[in-house]
N, C-alpha and C. Protein backbone atom coordinates (compact mmCIF):
# COMPACT_ATOMS: atom_id res chain seq x y z
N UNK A 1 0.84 -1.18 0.00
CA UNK A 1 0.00 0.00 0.00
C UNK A 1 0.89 1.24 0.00
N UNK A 2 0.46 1.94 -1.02
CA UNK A 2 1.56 3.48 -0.72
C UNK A 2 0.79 4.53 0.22
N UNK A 3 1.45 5.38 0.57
CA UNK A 3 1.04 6.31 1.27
C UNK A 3 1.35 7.42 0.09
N UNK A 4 -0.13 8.15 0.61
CA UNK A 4 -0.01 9.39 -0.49
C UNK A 4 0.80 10.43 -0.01
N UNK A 5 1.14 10.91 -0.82
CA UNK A 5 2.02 12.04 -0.41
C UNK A 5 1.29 13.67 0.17
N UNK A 6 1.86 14.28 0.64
CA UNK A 6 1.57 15.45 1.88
C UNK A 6 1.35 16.67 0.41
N UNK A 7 1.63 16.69 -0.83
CA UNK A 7 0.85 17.93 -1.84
C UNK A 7 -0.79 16.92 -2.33
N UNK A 8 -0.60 15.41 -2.52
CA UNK A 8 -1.76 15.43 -2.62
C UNK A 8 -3.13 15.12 -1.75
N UNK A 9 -2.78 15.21 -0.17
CA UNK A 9 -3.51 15.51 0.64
C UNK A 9 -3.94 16.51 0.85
N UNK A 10 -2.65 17.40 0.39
CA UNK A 10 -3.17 19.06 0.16
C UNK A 10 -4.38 19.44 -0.87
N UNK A 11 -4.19 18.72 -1.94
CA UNK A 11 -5.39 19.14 -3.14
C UNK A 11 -6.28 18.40 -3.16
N UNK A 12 -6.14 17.41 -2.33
CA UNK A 12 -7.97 16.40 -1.59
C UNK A 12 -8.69 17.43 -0.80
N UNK A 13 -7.72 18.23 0.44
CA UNK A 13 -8.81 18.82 0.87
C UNK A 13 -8.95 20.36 0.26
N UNK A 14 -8.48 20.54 -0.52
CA UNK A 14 -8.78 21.97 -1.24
C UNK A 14 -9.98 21.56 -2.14
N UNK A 15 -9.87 20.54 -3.00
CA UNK A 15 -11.07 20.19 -3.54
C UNK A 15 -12.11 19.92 -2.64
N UNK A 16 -12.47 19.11 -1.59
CA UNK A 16 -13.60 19.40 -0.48
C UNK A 16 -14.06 20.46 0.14
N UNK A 17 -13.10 21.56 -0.05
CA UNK A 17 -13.75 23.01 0.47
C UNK A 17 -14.15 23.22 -0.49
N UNK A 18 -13.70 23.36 -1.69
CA UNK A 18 -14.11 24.19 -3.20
C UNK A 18 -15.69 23.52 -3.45
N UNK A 19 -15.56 21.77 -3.28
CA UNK A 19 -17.19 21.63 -3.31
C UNK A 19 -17.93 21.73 -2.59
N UNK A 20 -17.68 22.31 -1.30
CA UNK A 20 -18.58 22.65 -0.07
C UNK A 20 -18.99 24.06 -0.72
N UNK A 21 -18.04 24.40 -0.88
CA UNK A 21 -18.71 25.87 -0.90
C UNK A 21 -19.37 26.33 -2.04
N UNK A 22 -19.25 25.21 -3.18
CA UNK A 22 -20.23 25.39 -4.70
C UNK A 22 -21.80 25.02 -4.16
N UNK A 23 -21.39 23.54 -3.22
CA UNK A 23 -23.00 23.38 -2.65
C UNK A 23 -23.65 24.45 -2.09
N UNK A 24 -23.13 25.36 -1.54
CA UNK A 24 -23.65 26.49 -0.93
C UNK A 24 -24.42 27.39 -1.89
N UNK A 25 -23.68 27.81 -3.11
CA UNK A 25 -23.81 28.43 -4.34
C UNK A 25 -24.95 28.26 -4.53
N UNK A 26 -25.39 26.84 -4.97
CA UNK A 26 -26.38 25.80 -5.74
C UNK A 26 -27.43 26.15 -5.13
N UNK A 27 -27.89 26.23 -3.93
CA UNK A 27 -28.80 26.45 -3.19
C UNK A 27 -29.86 27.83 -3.39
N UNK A 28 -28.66 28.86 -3.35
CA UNK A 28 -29.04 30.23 -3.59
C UNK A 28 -29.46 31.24 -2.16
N UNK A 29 -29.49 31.73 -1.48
CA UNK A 29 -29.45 32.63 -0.43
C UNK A 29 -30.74 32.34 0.78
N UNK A 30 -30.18 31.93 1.89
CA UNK A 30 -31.54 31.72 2.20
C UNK A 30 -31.38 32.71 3.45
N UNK A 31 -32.70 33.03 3.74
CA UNK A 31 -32.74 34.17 5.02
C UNK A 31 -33.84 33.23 5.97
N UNK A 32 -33.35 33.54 6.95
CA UNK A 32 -33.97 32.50 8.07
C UNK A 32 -34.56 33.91 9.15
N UNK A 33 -35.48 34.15 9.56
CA UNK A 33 -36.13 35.08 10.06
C UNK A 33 -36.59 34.10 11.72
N UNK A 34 -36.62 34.79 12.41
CA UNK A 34 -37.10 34.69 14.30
C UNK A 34 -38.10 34.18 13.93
N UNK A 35 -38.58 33.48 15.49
CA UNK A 35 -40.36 32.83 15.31
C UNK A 35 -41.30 34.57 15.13
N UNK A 36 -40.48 35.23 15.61
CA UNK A 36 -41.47 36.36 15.94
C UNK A 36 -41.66 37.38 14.58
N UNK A 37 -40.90 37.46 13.48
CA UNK A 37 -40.52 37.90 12.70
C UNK A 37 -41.00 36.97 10.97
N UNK A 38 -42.07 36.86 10.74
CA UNK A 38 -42.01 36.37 9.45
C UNK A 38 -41.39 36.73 8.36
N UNK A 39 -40.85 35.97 7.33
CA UNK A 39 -40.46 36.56 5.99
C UNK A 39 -41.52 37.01 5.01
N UNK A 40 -42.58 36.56 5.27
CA UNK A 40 -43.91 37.05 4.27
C UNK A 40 -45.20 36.95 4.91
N UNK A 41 -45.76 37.17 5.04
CA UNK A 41 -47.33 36.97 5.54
C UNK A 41 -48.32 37.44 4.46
N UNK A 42 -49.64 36.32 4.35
CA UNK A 42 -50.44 36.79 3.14
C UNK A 42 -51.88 35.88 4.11
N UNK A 43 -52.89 36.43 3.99
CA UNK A 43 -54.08 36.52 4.38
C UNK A 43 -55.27 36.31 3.16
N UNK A 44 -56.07 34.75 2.88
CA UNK A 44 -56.51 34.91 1.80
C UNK A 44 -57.79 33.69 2.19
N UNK A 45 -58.54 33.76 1.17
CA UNK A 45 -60.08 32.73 1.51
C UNK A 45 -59.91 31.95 0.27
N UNK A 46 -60.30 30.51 0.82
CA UNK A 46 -60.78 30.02 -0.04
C UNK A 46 -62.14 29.02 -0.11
N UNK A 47 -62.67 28.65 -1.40
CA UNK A 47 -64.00 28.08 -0.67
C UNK A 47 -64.54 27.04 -1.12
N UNK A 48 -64.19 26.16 -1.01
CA UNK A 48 -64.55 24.43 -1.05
C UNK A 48 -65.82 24.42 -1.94
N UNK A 49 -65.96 24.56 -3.37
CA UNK A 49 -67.15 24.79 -3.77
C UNK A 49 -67.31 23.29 -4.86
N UNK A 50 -66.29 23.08 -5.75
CA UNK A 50 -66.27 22.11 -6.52
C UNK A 50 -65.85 21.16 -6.54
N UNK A 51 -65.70 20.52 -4.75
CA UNK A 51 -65.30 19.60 -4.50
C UNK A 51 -65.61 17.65 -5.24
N UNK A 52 -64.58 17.15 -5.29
CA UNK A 52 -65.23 15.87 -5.70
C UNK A 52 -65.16 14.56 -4.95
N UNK A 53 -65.81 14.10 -4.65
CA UNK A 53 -66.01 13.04 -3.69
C UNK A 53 -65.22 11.85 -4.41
N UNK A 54 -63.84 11.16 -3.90
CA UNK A 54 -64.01 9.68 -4.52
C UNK A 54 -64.58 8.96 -4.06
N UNK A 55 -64.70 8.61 -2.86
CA UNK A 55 -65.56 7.27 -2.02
C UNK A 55 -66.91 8.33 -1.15
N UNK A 56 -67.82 7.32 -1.24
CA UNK A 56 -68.98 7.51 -0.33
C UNK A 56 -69.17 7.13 0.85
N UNK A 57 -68.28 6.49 1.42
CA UNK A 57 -68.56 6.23 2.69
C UNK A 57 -69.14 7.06 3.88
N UNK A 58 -69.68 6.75 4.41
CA UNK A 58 -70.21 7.24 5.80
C UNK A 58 -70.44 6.50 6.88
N UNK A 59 -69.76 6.53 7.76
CA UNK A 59 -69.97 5.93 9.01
C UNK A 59 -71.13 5.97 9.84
N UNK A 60 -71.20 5.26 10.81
CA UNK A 60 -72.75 5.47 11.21
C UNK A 60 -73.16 6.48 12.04
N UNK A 61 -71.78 7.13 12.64
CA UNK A 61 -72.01 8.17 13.96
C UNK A 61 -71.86 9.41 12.93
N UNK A 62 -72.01 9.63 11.18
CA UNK A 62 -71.99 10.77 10.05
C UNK A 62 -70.53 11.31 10.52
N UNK A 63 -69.55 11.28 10.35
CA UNK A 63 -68.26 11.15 10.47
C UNK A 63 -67.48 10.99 9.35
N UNK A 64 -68.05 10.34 8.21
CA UNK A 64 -67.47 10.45 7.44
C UNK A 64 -65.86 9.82 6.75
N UNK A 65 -65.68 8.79 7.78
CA UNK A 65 -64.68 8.12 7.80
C UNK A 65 -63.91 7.62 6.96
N UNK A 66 -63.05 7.90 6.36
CA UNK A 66 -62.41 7.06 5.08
C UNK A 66 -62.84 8.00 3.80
N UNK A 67 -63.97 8.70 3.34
CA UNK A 67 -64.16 9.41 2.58
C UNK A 67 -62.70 10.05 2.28
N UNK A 68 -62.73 10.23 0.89
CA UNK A 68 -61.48 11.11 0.04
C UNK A 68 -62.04 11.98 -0.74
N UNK A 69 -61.86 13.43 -0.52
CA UNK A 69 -62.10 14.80 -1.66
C UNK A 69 -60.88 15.13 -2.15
N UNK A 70 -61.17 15.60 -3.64
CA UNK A 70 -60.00 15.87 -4.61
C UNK A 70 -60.62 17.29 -4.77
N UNK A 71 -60.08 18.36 -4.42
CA UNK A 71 -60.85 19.98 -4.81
C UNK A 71 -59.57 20.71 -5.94
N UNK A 72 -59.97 21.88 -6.37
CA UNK A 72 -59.13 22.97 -7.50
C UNK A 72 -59.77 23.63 -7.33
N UNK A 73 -60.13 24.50 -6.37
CA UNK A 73 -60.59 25.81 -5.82
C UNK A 73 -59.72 27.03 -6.04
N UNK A 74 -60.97 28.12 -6.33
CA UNK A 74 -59.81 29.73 -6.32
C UNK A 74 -59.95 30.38 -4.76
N UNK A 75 -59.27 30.61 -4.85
CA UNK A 75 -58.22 31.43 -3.69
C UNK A 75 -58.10 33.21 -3.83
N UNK A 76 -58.77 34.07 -2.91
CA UNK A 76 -59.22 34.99 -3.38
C UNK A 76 -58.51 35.44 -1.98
N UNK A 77 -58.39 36.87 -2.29
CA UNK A 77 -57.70 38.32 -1.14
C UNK A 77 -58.18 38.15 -0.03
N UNK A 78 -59.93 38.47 -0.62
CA UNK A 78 -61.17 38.94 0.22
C UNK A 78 -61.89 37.45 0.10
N UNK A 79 -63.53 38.29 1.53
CA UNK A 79 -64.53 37.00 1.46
C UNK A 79 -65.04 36.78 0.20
N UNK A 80 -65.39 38.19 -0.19
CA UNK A 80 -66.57 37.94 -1.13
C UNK A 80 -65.80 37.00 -2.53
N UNK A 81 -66.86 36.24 -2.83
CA UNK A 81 -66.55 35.24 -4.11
C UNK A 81 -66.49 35.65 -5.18
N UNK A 82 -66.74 37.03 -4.97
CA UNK A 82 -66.57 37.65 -6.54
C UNK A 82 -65.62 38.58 -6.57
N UNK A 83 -64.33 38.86 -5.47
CA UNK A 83 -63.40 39.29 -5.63
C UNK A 83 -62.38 38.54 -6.41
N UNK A 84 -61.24 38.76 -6.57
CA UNK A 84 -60.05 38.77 -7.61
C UNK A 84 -59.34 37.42 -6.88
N UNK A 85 -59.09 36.48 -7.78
CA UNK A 85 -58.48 35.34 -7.03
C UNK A 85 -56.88 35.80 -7.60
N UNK A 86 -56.14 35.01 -6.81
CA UNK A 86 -55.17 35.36 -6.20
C UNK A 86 -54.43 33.81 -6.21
N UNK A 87 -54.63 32.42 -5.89
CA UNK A 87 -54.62 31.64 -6.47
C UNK A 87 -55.53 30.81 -6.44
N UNK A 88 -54.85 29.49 -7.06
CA UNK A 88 -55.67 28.33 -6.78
C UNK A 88 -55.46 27.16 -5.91
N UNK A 89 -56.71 26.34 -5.02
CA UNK A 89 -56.10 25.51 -4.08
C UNK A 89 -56.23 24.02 -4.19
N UNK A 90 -55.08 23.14 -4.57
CA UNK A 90 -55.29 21.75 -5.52
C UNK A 90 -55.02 20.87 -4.73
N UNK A 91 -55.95 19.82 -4.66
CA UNK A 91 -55.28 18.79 -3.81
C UNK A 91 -56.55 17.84 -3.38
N UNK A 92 -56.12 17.53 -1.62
CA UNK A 92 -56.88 16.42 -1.32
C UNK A 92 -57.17 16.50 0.32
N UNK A 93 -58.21 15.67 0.62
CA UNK A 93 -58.35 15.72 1.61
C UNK A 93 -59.25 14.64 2.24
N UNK A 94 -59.18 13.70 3.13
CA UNK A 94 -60.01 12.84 3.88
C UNK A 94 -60.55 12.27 5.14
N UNK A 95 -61.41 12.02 5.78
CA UNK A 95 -61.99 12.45 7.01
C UNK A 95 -61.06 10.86 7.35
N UNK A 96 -60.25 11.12 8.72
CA UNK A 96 -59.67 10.48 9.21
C UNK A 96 -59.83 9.64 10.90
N UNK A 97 -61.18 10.07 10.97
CA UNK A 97 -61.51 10.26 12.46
C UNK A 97 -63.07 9.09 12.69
N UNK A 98 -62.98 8.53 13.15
CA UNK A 98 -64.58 7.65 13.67
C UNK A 98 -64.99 8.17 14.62
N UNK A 99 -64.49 8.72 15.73
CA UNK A 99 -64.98 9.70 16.88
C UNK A 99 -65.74 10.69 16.33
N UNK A 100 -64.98 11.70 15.70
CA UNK A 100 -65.37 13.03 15.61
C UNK A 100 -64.90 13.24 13.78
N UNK A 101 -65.29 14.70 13.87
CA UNK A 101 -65.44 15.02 11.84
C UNK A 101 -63.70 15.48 11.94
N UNK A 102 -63.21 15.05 11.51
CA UNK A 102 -61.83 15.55 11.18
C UNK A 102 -61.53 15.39 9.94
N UNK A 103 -60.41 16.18 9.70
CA UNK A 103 -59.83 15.64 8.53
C UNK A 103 -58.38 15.94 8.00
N UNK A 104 -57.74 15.10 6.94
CA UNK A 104 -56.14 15.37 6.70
C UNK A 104 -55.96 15.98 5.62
N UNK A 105 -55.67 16.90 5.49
CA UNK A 105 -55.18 18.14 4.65
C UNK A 105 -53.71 17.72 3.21
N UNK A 106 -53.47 17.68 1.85
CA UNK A 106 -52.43 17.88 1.13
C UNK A 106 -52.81 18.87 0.23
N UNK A 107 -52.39 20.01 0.14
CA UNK A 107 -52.65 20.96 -0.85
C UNK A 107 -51.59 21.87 -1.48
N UNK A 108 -52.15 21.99 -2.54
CA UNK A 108 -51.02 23.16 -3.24
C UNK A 108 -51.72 24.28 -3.30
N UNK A 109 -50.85 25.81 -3.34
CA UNK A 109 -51.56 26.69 -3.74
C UNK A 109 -50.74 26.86 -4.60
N UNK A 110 -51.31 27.52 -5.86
CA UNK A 110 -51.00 28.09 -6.98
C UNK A 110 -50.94 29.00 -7.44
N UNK A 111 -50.18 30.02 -7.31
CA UNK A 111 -50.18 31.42 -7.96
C UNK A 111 -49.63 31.72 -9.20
N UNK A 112 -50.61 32.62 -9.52
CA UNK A 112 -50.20 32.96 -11.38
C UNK A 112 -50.18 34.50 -11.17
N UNK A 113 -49.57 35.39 -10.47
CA UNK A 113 -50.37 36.87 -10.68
C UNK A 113 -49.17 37.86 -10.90
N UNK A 114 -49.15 38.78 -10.77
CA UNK A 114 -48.00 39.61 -11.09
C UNK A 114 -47.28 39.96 -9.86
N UNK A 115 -48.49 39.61 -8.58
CA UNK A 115 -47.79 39.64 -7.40
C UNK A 115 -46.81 38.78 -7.00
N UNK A 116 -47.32 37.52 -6.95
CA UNK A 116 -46.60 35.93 -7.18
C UNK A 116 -46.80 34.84 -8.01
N UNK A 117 -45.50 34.12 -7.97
CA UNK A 117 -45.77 33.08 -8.60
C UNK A 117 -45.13 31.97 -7.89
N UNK A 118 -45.61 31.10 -8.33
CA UNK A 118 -44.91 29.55 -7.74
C UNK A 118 -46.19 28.76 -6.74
N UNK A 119 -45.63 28.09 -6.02
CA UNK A 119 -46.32 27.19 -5.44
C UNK A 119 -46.42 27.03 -3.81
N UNK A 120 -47.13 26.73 -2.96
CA UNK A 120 -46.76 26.97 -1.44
C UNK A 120 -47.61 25.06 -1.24
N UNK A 121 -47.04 24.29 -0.72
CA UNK A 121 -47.57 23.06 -0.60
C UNK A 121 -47.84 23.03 1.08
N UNK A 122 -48.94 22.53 1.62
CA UNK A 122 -49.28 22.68 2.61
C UNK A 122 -50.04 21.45 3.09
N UNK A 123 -49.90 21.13 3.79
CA UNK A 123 -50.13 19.61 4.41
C UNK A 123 -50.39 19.30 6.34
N UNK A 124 -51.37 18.57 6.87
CA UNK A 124 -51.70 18.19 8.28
C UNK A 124 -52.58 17.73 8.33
N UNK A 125 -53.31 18.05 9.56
CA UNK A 125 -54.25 17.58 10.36
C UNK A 125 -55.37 18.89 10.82
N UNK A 126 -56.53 18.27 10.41
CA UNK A 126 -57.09 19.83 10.31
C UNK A 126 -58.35 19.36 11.03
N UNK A 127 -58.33 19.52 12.48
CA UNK A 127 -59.20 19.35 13.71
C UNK A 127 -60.70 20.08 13.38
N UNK A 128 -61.50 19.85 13.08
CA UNK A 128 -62.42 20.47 12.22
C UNK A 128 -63.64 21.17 13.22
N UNK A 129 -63.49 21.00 14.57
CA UNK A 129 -64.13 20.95 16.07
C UNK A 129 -63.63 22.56 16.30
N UNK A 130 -62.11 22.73 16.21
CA UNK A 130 -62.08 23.57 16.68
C UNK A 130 -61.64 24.76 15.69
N UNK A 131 -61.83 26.05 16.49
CA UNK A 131 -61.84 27.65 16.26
C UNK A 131 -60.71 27.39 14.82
N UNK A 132 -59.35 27.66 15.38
CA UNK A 132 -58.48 27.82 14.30
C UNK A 132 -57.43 26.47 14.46
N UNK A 133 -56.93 26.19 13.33
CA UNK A 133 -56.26 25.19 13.22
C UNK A 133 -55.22 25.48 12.81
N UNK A 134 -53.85 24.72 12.57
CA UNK A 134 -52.62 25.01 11.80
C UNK A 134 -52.35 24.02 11.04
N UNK A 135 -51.91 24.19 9.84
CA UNK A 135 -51.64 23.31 8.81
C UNK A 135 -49.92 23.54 8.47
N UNK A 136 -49.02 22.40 8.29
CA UNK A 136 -48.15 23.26 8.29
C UNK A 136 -47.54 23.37 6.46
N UNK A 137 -46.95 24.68 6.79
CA UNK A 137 -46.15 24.61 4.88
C UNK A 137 -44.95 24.01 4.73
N UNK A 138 -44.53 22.82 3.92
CA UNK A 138 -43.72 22.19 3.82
C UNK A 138 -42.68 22.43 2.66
N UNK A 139 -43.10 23.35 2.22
CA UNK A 139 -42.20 23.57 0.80
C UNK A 139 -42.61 24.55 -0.20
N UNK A 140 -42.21 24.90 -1.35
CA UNK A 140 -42.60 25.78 -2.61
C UNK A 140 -41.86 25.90 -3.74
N UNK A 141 -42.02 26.53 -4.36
CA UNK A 141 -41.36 26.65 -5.78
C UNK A 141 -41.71 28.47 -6.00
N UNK A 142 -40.80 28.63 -7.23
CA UNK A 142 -40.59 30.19 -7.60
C UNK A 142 -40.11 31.13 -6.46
N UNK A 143 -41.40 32.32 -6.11
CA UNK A 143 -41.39 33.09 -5.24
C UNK A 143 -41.01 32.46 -3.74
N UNK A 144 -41.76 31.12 -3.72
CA UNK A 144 -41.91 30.48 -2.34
C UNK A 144 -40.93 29.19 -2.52
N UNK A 145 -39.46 29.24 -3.01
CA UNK A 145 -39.04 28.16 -2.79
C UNK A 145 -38.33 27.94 -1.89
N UNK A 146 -38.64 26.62 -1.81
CA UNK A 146 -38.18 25.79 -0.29
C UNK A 146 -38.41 26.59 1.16
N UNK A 147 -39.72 26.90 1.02
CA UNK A 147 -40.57 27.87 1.91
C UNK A 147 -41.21 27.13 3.00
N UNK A 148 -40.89 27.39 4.22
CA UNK A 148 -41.57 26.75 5.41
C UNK A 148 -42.14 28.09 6.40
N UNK A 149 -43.21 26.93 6.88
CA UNK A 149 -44.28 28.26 7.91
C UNK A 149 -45.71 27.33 8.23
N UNK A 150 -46.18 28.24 8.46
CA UNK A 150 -47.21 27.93 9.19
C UNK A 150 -48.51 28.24 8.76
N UNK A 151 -49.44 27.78 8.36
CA UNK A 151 -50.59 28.58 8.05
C UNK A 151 -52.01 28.14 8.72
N UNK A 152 -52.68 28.94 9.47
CA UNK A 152 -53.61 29.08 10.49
C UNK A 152 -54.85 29.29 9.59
N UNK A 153 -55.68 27.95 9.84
CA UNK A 153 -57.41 27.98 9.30
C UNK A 153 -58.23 28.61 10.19
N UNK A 154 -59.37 28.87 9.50
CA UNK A 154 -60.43 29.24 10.27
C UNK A 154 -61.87 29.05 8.99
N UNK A 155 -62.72 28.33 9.85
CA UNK A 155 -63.97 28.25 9.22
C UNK A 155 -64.87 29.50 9.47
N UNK A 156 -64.75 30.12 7.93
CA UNK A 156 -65.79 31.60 7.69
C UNK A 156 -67.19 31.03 7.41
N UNK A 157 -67.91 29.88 6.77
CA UNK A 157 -68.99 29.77 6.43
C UNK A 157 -68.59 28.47 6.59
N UNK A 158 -70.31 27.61 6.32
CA UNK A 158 -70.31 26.21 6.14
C UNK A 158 -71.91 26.19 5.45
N UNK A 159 -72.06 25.07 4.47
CA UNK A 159 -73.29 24.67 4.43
C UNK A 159 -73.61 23.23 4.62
N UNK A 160 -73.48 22.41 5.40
CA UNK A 160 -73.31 20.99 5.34
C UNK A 160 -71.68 20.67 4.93
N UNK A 161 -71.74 19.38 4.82
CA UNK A 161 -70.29 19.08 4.56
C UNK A 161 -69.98 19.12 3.40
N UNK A 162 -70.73 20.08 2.38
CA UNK A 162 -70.26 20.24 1.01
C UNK A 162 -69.92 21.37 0.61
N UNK A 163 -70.20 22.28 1.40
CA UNK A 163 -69.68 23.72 0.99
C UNK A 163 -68.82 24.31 2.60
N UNK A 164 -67.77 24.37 2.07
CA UNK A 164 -67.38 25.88 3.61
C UNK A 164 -66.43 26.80 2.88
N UNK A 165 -66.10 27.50 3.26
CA UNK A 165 -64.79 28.54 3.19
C UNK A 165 -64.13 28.97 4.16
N UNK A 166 -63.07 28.87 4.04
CA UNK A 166 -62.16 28.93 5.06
C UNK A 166 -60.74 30.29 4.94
N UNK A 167 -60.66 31.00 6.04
CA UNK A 167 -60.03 31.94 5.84
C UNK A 167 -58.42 31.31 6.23
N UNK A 168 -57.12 31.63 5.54
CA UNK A 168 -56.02 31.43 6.10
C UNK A 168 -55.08 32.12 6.24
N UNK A 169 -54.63 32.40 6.79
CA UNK A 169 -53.45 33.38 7.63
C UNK A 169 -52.12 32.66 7.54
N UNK A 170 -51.27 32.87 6.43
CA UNK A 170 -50.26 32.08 6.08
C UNK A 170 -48.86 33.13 6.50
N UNK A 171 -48.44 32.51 7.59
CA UNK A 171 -46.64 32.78 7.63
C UNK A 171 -45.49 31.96 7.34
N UNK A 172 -44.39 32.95 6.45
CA UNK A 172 -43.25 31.97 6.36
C UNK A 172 -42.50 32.13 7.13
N UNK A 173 -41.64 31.30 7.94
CA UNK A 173 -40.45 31.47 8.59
C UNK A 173 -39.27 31.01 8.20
N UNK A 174 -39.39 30.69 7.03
CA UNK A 174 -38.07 30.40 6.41
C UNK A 174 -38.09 30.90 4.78
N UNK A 175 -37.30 31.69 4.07
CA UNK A 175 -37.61 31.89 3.07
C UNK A 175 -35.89 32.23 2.32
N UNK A 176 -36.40 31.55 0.86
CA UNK A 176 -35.05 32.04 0.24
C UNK A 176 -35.71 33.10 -0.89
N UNK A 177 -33.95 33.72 -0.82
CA UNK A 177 -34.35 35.51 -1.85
C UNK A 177 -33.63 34.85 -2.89
């Protein structure tokens, strides 16, 4: 076995800094902001209108158990439904609970506007009992990439379990520029 010599131990680890610090490059700038301090905050409704049912199930205590909705809802500033959407909200969702009405949250939002663009993916457990809930944001693209935070539900309306709208209060706490 030879032993390498002491210049090319030298240019092993010069090359391991040089690719540490390209990985850094690759990434692109990220700003990490306090719990107390968001990098963005945006406030917007959306409203469960064209939802599609895959399974029918219903449990016997109306719970809804096992049921799966696939929605593509717009996503608007304001309440009213005839304000300016802002994006759209794609995804899924299914009542996870035999006790009580709950349900598990995967969604994308979608923005196309001149304000933003890209994607905010948002995903949990969405306690349907109570006041406000948190869903958390796991990721994004464009404006919002590799975007984490928090975003806080609240049920504005309901008509049965086929229509509600829900207001959300979305913060990032992690954001790259």
């Amino acid at each position: 076995m030879q032993v390498p010599s002491p210049s090319s131990k030298l240019g092993f680890i010069a090359a391991v800094i040089l690719l540490l610090g390209l990985a850094g490059v690759a990434h692109g700038h990220r700003r990490l902001i306090s719990s107390d301090e968001p990098c963005k905050k945006m406030t917007t409704a959306a409203a469960a209108t064209n939802a599609t049912a895959l399974s029918t199930s219903v449990s016997s205590n109306g719970t809804y158990f096992g049921m799966l909705v696939v929605f593509d809802d717009l996503v608007t500033a304001e309440q009213a439904l005839a304000s300016k959407p802002v994006a759209r909200a794609q995804g899924f969702y299914f009542y996870d609970k035999k006790e009580a009405v709950s349900a598990w949250f995967a969604f994308s939002l979608v923005f196309n506007s001149t304000a933003y663009r890209g994607t905010l993916n948002l995903m949990g457990a969405d306690l349907m009992a109570e006041e406000t809930r948190d869903l958390s944001v796991v990721g994004g693209t464009g404006d919002f990439f590799m975007a984490r935070g928090v975003a806080t539900l609240r049920t504005n309306a309901t008509e049965g379990f086929y229509y509600f709208r829900l207001k959300m209060d979305i913060k990032l706490y992690e954001c790259y520029i």
